[in-house]
N, C-alpha and C. Protein backbone atom coordinates (compact mmCIF):
# COMPACT_ATOMS: atom_id res chain seq x y z
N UNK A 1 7.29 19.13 -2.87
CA UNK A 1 8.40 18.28 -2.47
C UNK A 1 9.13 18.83 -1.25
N UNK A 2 8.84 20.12 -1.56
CA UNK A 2 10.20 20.89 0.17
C UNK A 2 9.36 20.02 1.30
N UNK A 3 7.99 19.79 1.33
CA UNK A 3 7.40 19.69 3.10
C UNK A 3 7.81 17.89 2.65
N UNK A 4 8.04 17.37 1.79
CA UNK A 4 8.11 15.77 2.08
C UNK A 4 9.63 16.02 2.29
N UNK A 5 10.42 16.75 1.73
CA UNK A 5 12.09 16.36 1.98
C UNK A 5 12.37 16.56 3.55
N UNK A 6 11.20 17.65 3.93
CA UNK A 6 11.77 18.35 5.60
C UNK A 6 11.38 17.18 6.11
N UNK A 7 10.56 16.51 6.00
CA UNK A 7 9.66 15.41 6.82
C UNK A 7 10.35 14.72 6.60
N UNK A 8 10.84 14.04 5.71
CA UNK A 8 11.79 12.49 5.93
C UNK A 8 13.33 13.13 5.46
N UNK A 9 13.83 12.28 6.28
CA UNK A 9 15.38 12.16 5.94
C UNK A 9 16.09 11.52 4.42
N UNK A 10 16.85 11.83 4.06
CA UNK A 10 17.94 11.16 3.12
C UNK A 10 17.84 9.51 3.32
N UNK A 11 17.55 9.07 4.51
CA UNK A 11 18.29 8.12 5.45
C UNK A 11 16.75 7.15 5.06
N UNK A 12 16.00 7.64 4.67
CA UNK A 12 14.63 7.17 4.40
C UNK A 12 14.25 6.14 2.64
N UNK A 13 14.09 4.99 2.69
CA UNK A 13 14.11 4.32 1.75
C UNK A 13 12.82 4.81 0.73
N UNK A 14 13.28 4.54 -0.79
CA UNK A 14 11.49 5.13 -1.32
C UNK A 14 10.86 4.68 -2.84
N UNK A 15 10.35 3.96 -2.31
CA UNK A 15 10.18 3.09 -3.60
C UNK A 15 8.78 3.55 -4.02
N UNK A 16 8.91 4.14 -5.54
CA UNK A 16 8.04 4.11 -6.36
C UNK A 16 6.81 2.92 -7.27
N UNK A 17 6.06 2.74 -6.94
CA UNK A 17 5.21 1.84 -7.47
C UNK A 17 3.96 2.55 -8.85
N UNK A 18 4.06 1.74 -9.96
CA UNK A 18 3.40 2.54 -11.09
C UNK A 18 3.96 1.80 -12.38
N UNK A 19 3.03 1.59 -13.20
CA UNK A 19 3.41 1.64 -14.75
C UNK A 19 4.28 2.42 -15.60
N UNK A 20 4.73 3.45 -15.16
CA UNK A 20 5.97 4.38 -15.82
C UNK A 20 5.24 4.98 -17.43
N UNK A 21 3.82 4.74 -17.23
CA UNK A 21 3.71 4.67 -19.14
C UNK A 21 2.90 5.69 -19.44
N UNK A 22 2.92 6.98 -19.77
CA UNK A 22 2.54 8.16 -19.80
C UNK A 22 2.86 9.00 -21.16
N UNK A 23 2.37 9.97 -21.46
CA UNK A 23 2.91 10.80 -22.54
C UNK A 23 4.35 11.08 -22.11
N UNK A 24 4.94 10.76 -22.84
CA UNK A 24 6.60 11.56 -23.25
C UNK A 24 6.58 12.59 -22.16
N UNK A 25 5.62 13.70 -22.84
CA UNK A 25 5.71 15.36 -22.94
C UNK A 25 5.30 15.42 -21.30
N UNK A 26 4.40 14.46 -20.26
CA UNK A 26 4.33 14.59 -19.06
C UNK A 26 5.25 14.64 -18.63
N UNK A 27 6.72 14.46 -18.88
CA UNK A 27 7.82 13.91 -17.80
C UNK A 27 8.65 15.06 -18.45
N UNK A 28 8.86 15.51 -19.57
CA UNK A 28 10.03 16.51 -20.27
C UNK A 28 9.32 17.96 -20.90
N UNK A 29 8.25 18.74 -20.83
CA UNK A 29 7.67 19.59 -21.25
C UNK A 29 7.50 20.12 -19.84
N UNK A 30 7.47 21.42 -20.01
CA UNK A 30 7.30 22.17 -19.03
C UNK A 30 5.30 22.70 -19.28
N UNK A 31 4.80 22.88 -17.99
CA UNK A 31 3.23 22.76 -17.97
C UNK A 31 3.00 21.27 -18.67
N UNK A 32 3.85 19.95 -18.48
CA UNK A 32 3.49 18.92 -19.06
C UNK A 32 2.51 18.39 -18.20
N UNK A 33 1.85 18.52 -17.21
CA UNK A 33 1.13 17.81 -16.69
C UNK A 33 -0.25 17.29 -17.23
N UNK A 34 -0.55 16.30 -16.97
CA UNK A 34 -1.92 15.93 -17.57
C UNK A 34 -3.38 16.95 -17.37
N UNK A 35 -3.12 16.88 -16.01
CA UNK A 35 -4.35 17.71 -14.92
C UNK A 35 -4.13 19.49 -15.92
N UNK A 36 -4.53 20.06 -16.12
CA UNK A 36 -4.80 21.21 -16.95
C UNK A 36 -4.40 22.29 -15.32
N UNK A 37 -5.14 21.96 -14.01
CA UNK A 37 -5.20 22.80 -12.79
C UNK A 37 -4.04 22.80 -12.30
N UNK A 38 -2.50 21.71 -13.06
CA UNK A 38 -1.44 21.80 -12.25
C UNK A 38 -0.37 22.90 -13.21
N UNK A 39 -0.37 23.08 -12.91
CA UNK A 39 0.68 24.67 -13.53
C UNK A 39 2.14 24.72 -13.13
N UNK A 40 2.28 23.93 -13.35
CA UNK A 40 4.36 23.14 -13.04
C UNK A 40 5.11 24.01 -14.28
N UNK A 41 6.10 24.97 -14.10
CA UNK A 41 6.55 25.29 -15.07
C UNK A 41 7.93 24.53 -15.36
N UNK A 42 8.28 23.80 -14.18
CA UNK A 42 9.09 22.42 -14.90
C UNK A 42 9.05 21.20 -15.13
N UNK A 43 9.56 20.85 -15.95
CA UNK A 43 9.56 19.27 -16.40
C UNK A 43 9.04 17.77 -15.16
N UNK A 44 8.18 17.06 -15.51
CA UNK A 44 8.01 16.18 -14.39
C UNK A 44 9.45 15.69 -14.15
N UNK A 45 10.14 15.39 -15.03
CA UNK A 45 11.55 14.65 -14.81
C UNK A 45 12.36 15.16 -13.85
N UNK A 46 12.13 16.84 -14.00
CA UNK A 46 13.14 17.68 -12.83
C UNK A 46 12.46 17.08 -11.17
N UNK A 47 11.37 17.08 -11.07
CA UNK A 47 10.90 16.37 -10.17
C UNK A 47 11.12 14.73 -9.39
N UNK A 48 11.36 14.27 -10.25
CA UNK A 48 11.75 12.94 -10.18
C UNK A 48 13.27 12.76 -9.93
N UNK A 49 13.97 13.29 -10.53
CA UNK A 49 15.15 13.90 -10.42
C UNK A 49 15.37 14.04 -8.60
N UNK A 50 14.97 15.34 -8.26
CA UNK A 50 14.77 15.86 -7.37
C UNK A 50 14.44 14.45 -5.63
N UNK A 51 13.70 13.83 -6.01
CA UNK A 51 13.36 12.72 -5.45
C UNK A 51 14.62 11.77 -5.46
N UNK A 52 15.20 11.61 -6.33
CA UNK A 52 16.07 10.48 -6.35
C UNK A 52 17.22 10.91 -5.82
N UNK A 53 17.75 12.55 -5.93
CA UNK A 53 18.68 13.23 -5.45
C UNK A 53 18.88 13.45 -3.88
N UNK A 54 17.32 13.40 -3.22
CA UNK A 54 17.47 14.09 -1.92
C UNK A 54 17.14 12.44 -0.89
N UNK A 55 16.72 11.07 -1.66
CA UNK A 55 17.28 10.09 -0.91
C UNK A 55 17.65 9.12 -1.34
N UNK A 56 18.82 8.78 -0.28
CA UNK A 56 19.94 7.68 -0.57
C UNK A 56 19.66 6.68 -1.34
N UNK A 57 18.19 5.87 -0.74
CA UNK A 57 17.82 4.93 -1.92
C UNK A 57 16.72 5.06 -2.20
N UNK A 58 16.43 4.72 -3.33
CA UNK A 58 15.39 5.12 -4.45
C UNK A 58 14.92 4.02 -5.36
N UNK A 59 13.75 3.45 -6.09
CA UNK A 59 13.93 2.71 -6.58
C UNK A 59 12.64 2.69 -7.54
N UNK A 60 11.55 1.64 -8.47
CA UNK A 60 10.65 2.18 -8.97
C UNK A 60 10.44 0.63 -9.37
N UNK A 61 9.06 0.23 -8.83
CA UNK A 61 8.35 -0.70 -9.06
C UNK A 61 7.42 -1.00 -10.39
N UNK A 62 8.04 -1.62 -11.52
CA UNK A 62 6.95 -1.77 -12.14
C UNK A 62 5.76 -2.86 -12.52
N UNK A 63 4.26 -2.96 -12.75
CA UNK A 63 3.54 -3.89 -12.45
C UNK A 63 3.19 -4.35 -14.27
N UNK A 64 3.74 -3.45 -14.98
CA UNK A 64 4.19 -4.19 -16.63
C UNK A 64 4.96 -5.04 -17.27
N UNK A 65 4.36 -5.63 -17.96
CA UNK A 65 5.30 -7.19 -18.45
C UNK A 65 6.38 -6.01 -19.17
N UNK A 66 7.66 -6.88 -18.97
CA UNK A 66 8.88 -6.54 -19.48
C UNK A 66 8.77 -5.44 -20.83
N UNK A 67 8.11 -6.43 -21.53
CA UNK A 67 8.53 -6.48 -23.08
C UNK A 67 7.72 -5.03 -23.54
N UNK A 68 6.99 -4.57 -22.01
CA UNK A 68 6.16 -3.20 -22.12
C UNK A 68 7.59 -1.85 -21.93
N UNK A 69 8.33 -2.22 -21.35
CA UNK A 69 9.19 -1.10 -20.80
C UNK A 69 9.99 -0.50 -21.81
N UNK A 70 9.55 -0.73 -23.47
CA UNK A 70 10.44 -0.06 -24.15
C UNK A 70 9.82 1.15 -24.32
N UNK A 71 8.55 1.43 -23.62
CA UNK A 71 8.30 3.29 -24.00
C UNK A 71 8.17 4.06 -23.87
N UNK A 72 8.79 4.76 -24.54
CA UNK A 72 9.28 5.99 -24.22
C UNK A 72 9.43 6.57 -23.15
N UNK A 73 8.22 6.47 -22.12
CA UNK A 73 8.00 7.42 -20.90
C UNK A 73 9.23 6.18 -19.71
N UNK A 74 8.94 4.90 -20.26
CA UNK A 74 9.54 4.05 -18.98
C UNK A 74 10.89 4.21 -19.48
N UNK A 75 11.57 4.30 -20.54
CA UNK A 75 13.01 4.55 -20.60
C UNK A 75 13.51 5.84 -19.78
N UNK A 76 12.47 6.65 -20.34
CA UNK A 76 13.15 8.03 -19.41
C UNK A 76 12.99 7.80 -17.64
N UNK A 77 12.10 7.10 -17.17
CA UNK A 77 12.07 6.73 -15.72
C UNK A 77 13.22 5.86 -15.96
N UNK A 78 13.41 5.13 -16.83
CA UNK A 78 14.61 4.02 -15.85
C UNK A 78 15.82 4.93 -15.90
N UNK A 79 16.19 6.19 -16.89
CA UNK A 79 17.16 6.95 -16.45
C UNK A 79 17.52 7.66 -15.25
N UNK A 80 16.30 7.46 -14.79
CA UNK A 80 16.69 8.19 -13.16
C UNK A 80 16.54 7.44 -12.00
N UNK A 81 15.43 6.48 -12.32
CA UNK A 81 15.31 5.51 -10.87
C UNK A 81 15.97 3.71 -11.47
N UNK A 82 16.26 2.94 -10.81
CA UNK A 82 16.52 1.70 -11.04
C UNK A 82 14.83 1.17 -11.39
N UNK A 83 14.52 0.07 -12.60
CA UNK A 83 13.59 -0.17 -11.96
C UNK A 83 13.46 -1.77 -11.78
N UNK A 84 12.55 -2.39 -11.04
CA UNK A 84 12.16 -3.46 -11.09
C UNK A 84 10.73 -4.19 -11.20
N UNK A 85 10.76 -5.38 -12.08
CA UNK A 85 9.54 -5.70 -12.15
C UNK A 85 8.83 -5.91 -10.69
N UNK A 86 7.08 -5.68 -10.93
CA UNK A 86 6.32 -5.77 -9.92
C UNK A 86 5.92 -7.21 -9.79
N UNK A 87 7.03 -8.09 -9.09
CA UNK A 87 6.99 -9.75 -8.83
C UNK A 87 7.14 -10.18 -7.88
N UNK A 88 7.11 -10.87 -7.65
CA UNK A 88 7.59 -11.71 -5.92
C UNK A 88 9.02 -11.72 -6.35
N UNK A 89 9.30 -11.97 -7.44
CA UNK A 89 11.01 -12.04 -7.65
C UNK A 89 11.55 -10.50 -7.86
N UNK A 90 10.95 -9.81 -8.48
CA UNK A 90 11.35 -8.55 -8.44
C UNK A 90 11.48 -7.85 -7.09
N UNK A 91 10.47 -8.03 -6.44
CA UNK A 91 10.10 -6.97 -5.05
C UNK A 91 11.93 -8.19 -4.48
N UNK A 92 11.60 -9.73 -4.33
CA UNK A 92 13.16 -9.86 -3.75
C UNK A 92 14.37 -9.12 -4.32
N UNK A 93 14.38 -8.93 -5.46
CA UNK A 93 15.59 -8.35 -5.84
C UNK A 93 15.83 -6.69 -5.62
N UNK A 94 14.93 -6.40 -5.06
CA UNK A 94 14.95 -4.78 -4.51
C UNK A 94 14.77 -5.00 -3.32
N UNK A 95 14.53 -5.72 -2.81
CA UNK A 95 14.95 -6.18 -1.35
C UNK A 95 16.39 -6.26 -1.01
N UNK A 96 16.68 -7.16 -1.35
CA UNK A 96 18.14 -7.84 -1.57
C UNK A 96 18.88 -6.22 -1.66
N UNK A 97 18.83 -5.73 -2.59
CA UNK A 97 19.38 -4.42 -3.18
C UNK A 97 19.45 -3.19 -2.36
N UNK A 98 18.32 -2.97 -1.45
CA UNK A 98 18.11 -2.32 -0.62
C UNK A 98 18.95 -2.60 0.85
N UNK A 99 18.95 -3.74 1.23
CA UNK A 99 19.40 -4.50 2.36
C UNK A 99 21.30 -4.13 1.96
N UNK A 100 21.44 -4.47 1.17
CA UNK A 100 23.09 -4.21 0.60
C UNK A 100 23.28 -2.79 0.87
N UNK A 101 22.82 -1.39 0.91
CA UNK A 101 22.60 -0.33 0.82
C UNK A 101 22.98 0.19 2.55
N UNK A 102 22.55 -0.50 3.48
CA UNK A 102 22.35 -0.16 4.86
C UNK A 102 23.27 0.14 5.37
């Protein structure tokens, strides 16, 4: 994350695109990563965290029907990023949202 924060500014918009739907323990366990070769001794969340902290706007696209976002892993993403469905109406309303932001 340090060489992407030096490279873009605060000032830089950043929208996440993804299903949010993962083991729990990937986002809040430390060595939670899936990949066995990634050796993170903190939490994916501190990461995500980290992302949402260092720019202004932030946001997180999802391409799952609604009625999918009760689990577990997507509640803990919507605690840190806003999210919106992956729609022509969604992408407007993070448009819209973004544009208000400037």
């Amino acid at each position: 994350l340090h060489e992407l924060f030096r490279q873009y500014s605060r000032e830089v918009r950043l929208v996440l695109v993804g299903d949010a739907y993962m083991y729990p323990g990937e986002l809040l366990d430390p060595y939670g990563a899936i990949d066995w070769s990634e050796r993170n001794e903190e939490p994916g969340v501190v990461h995500l965290r980290r992302l949402r902290d260092h720019f202004r706007q932030v946001a997180w696209l999802n391409p799952m029907r609604r009625s999918m976002w009760k689990a577990p892993s997507v509640l803990i993403i919507e605690q840190v990023f806003d999210m919106y469905p992956l729609t022509v109406e969604g992408v407007e309303e993070l448009a819209l949202e973004l544009s208000k932001a400037s």
